[in-house]
PDB file of N, CA and C in Angstrom:
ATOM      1  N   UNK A   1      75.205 104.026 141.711  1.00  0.00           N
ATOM      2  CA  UNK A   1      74.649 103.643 140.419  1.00  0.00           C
ATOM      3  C   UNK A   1      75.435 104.284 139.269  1.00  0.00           C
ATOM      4  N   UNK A   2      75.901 105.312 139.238  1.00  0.00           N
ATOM      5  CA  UNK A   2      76.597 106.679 138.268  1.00  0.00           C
ATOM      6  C   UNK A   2      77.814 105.858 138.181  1.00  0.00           C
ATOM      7  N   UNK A   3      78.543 105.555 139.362  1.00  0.00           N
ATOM      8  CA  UNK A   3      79.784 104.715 139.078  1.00  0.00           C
ATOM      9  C   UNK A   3      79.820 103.299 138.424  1.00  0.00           C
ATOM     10  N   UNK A   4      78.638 102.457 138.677  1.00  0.00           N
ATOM     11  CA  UNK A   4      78.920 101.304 137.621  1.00  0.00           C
ATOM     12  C   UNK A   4      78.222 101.580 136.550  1.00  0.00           C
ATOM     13  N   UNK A   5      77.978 102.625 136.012  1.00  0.00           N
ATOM     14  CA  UNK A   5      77.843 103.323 134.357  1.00  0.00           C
ATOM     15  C   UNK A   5      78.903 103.500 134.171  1.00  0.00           C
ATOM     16  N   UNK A   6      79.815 104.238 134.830  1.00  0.00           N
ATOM     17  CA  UNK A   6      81.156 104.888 134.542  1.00  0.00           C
ATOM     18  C   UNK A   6      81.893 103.692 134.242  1.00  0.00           C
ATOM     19  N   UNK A   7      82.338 103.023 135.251  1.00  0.00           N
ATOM     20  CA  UNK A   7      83.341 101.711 134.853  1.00  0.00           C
ATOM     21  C   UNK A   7      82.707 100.967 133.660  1.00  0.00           C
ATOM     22  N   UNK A   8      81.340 100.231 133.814  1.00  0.00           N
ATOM     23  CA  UNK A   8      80.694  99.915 132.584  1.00  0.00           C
ATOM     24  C   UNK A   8      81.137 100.100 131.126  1.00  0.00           C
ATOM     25  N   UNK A   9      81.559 101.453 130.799  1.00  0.00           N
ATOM     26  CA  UNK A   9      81.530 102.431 130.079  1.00  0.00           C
ATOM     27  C   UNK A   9      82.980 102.291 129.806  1.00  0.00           C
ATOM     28  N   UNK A  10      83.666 102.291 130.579  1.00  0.00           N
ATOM     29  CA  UNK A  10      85.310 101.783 130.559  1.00  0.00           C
ATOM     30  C   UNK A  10      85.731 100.509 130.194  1.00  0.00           C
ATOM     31  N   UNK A  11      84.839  99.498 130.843  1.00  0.00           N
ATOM     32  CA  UNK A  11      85.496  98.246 130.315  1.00  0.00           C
ATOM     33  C   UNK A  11      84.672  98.077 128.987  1.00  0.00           C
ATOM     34  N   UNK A  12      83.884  98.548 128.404  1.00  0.00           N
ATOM     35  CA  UNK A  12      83.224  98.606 126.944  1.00  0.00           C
ATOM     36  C   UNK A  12      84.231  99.414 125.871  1.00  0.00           C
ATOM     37  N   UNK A  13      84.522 100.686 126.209  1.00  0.00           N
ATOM     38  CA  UNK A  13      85.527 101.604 125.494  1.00  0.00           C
ATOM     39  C   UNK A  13      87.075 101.061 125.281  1.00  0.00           C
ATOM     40  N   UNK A  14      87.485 100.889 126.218  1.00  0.00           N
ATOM     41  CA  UNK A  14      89.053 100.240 126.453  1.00  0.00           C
ATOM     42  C   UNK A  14      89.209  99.009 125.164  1.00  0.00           C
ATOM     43  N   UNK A  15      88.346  98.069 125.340  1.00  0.00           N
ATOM     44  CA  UNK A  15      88.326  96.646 124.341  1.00  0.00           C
ATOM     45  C   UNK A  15      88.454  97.063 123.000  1.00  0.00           C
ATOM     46  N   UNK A  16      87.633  98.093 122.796  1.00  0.00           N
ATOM     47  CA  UNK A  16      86.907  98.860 121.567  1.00  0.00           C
ATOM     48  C   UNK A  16      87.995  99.507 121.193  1.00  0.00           C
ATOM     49  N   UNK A  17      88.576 100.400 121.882  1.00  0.00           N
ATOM     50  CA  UNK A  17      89.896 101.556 121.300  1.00  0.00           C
ATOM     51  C   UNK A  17      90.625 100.260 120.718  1.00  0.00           C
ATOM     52  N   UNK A  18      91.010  99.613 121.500  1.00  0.00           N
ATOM     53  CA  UNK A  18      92.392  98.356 121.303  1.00  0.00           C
ATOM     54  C   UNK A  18      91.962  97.759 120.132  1.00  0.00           C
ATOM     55  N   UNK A  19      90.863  97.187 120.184  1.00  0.00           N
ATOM     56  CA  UNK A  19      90.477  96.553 118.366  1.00  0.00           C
ATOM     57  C   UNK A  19      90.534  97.328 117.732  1.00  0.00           C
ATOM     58  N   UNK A  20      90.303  98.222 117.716  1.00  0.00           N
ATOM     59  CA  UNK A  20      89.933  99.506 116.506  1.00  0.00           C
ATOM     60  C   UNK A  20      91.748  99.949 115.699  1.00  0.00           C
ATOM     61  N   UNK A  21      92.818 100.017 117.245  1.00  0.00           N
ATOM     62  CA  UNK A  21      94.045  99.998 116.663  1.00  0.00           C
ATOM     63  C   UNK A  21      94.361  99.009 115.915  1.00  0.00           C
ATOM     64  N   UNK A  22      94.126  97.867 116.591  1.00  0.00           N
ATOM     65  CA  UNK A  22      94.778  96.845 115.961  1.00  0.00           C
ATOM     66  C   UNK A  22      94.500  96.532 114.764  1.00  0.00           C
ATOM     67  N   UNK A  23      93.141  96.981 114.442  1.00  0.00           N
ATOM     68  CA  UNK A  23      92.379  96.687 113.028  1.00  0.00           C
ATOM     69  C   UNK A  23      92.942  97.426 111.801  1.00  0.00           C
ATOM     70  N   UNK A  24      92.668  98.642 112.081  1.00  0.00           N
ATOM     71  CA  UNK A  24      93.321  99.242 111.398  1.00  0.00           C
ATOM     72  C   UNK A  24      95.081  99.878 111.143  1.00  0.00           C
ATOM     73  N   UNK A  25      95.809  99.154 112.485  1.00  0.00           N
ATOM     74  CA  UNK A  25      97.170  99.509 111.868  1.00  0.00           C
ATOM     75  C   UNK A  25      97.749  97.842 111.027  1.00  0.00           C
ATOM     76  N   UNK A  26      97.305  97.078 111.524  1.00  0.00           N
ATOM     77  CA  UNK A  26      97.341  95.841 110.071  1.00  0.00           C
ATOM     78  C   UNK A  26      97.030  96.519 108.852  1.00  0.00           C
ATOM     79  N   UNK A  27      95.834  97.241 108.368  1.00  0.00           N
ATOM     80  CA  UNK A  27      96.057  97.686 106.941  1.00  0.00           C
ATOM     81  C   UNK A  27      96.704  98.535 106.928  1.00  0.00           C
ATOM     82  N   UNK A  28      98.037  98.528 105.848  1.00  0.00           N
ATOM     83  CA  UNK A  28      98.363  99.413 105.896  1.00  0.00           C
ATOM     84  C   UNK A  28      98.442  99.689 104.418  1.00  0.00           C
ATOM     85  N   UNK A  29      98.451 101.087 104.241  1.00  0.00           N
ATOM     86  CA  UNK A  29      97.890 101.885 102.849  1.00  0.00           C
ATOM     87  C   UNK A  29      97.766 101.210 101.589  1.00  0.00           C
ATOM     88  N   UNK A  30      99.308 100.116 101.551  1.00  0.00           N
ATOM     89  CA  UNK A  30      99.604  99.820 100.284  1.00  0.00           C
ATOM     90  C   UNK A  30      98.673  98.219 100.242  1.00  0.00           C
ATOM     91  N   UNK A  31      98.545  97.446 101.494  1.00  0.00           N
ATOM     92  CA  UNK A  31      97.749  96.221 101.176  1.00  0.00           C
ATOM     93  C   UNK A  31      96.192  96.326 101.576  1.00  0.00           C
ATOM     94  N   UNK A  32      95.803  97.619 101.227  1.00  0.00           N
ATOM     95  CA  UNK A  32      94.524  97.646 101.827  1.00  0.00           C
ATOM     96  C   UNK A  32      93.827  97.055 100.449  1.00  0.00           C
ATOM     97  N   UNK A  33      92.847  96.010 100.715  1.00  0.00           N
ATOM     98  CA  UNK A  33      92.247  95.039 100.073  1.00  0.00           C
ATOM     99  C   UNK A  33      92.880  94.458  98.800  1.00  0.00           C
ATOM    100  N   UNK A  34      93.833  94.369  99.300  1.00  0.00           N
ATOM    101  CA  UNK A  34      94.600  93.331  98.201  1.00  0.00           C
ATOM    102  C   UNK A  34      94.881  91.803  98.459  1.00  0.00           C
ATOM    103  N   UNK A  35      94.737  91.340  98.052  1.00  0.00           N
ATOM    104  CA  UNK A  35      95.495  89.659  98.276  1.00  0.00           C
ATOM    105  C   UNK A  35      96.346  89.553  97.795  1.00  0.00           C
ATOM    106  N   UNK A  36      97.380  88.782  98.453  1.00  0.00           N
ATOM    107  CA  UNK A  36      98.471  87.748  97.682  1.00  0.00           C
ATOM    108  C   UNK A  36      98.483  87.028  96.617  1.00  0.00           C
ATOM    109  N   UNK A  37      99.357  87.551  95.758  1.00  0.00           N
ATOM    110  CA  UNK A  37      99.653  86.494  94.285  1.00  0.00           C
ATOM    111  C   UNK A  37     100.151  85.112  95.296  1.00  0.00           C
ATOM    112  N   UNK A  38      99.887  83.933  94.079  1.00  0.00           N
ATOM    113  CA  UNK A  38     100.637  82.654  94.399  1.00  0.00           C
ATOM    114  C   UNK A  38     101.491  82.878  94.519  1.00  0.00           C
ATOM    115  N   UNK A  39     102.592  83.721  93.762  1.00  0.00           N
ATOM    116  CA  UNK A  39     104.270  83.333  93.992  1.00  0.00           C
ATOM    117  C   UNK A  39     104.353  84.249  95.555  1.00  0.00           C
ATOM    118  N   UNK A  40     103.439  85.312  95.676  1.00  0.00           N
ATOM    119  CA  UNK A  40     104.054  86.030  97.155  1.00  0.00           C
ATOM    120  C   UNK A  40     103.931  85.083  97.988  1.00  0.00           C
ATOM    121  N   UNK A  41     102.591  84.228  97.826  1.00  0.00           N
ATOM    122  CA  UNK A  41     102.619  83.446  98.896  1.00  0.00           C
ATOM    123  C   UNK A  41     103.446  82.199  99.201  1.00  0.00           C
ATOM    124  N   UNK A  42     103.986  82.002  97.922  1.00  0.00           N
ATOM    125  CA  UNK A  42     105.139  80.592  97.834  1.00  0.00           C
ATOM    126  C   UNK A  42     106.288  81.517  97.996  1.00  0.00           C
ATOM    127  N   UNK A  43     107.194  83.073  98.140  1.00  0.00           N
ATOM    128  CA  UNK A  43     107.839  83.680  98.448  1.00  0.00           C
ATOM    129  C   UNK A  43     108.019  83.530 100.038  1.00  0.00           C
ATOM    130  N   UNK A  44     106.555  83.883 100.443  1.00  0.00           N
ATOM    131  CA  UNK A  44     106.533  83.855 102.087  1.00  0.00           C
ATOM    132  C   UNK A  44     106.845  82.855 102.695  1.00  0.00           C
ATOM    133  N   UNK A  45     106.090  81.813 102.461  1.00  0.00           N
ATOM    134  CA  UNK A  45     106.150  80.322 102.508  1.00  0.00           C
ATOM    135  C   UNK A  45     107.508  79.938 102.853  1.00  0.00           C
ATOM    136  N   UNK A  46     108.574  80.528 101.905  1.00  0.00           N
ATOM    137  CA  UNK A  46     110.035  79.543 102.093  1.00  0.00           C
ATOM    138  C   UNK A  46     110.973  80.217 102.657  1.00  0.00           C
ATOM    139  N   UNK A  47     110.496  81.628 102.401  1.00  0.00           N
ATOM    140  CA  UNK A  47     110.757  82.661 103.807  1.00  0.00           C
ATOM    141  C   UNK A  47     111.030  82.212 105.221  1.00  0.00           C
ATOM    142  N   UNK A  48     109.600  81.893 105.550  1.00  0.00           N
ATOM    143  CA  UNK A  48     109.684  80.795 106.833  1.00  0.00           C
ATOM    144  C   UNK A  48     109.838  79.874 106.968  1.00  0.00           C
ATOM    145  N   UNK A  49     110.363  79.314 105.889  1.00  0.00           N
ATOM    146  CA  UNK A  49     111.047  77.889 106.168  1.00  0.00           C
ATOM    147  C   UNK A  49     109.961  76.799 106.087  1.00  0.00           C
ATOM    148  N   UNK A  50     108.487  76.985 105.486  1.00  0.00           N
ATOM    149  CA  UNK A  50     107.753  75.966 105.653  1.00  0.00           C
ATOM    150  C   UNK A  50     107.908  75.142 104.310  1.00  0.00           C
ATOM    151  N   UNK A  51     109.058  75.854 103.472  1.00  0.00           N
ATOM    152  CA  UNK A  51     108.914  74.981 102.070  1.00  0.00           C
ATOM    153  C   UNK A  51     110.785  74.985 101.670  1.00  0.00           C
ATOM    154  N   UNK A  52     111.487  73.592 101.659  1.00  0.00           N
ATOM    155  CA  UNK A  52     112.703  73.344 101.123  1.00  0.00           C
ATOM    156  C   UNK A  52     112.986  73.830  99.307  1.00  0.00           C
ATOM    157  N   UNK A  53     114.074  74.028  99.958  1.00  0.00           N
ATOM    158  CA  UNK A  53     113.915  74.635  98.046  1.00  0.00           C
ATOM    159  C   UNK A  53     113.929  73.227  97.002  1.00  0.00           C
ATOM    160  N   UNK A  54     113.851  72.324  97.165  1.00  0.00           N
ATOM    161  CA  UNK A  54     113.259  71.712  95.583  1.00  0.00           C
ATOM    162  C   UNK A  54     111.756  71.844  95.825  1.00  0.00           C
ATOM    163  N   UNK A  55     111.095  71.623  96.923  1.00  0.00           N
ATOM    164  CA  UNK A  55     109.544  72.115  97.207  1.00  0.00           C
ATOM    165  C   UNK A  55     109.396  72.938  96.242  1.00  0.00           C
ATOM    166  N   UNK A  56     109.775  74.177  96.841  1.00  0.00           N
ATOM    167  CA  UNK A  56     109.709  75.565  96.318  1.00  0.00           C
ATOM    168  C   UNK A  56     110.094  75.997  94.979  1.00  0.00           C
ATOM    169  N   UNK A  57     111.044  75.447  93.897  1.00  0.00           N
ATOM    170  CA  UNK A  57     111.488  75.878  93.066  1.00  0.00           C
ATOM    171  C   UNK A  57     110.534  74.716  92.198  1.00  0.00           C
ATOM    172  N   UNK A  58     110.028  73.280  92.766  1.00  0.00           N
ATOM    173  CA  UNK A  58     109.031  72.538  91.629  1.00  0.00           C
ATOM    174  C   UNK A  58     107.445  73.709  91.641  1.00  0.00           C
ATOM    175  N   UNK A  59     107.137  74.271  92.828  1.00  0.00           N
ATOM    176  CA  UNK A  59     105.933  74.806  92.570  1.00  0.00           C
ATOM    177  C   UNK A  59     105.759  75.999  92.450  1.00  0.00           C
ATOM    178  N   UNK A  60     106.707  77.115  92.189  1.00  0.00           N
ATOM    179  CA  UNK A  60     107.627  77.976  91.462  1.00  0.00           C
ATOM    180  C   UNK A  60     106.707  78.023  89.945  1.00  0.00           C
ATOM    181  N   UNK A  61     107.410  76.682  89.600  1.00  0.00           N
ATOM    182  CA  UNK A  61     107.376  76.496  87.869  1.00  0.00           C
ATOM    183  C   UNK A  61     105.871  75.812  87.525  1.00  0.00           C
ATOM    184  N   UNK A  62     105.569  75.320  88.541  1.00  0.00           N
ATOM    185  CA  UNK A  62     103.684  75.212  88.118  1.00  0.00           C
ATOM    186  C   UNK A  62     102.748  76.469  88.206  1.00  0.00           C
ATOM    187  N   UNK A  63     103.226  76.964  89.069  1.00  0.00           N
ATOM    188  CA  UNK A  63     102.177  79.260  89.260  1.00  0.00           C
ATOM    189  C   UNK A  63     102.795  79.270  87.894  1.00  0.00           C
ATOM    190  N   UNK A  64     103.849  79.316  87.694  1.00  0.00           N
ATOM    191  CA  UNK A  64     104.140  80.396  85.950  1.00  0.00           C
ATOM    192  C   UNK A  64     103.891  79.895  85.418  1.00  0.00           C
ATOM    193  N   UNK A  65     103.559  78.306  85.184  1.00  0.00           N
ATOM    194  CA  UNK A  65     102.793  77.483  83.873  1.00  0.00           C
ATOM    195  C   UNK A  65     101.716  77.899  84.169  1.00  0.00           C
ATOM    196  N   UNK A  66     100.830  77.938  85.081  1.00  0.00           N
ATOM    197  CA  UNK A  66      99.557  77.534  85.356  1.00  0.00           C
ATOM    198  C   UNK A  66      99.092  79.257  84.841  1.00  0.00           C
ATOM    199  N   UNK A  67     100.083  80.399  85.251  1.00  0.00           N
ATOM    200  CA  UNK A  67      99.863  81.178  84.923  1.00  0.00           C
ATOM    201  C   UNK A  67      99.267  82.354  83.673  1.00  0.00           C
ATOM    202  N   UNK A  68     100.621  81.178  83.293  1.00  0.00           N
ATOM    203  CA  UNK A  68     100.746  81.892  81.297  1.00  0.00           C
ATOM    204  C   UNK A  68      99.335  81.042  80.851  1.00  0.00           C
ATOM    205  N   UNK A  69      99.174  80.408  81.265  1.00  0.00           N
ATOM    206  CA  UNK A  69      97.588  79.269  80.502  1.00  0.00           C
ATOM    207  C   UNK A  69      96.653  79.974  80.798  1.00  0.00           C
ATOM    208  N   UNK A  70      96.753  80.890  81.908  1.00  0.00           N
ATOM    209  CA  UNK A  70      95.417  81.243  82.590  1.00  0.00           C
ATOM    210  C   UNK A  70      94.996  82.825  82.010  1.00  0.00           C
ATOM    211  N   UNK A  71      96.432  83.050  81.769  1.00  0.00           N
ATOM    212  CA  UNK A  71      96.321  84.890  80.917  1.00  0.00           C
ATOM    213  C   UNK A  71      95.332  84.979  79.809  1.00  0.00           C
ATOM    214  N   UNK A  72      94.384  85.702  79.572  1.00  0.00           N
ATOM    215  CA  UNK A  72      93.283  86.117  78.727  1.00  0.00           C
ATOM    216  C   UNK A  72      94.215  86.267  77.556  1.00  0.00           C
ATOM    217  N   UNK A  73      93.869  86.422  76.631  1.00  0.00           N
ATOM    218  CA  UNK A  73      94.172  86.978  75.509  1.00  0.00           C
ATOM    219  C   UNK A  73      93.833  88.198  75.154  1.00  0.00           C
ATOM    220  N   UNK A  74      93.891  89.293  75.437  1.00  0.00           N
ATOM    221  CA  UNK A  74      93.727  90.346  74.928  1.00  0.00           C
ATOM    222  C   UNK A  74      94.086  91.413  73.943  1.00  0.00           C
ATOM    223  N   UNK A  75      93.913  91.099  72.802  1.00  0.00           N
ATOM    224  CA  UNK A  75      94.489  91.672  71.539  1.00  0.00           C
ATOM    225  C   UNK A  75      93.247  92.689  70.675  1.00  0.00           C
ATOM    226  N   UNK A  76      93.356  92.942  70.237  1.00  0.00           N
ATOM    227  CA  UNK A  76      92.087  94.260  69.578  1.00  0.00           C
ATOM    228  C   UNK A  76      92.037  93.811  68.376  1.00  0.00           C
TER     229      UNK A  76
END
């Protein structure tokens, strides 16, 4: 009985350590709860090849339009 507590106890712990690494060595210090700007993510994007550069350089120039429109005004 003591031994299938023990193993029990092992195949519960083992799963647990391994998520727990994996969880936390993905964050790492500097992106801990941050998101991606549009352009990082249109950076990444053509990075991997999922975007040709006229793709990439037309929607480029819509984030920085869309951008500057979207900036508050903050003046005193």
């Amino acid at each position: 009985m003591m031994m299938g507590f023990g193993m029990l106890f092992w195949l519960v712990l083992i799963p647990l350590v391994v998520w727990a690494v994996l969880r936390f060595a993905s964050d790492r210090p500097g992106n801990r709860g941050r998101r991606e700007t549009p352009e990082e993510i249109l950076d990444r994007r053509f990075a991997q090849g999922e975007l040709d550069i006229p793709t990439y350089t037309e929607m480029r120039a819509r984030v920085r339009t869309s951008s500057t429109h979207d900036t508050p005004d903050v003046r005193n």
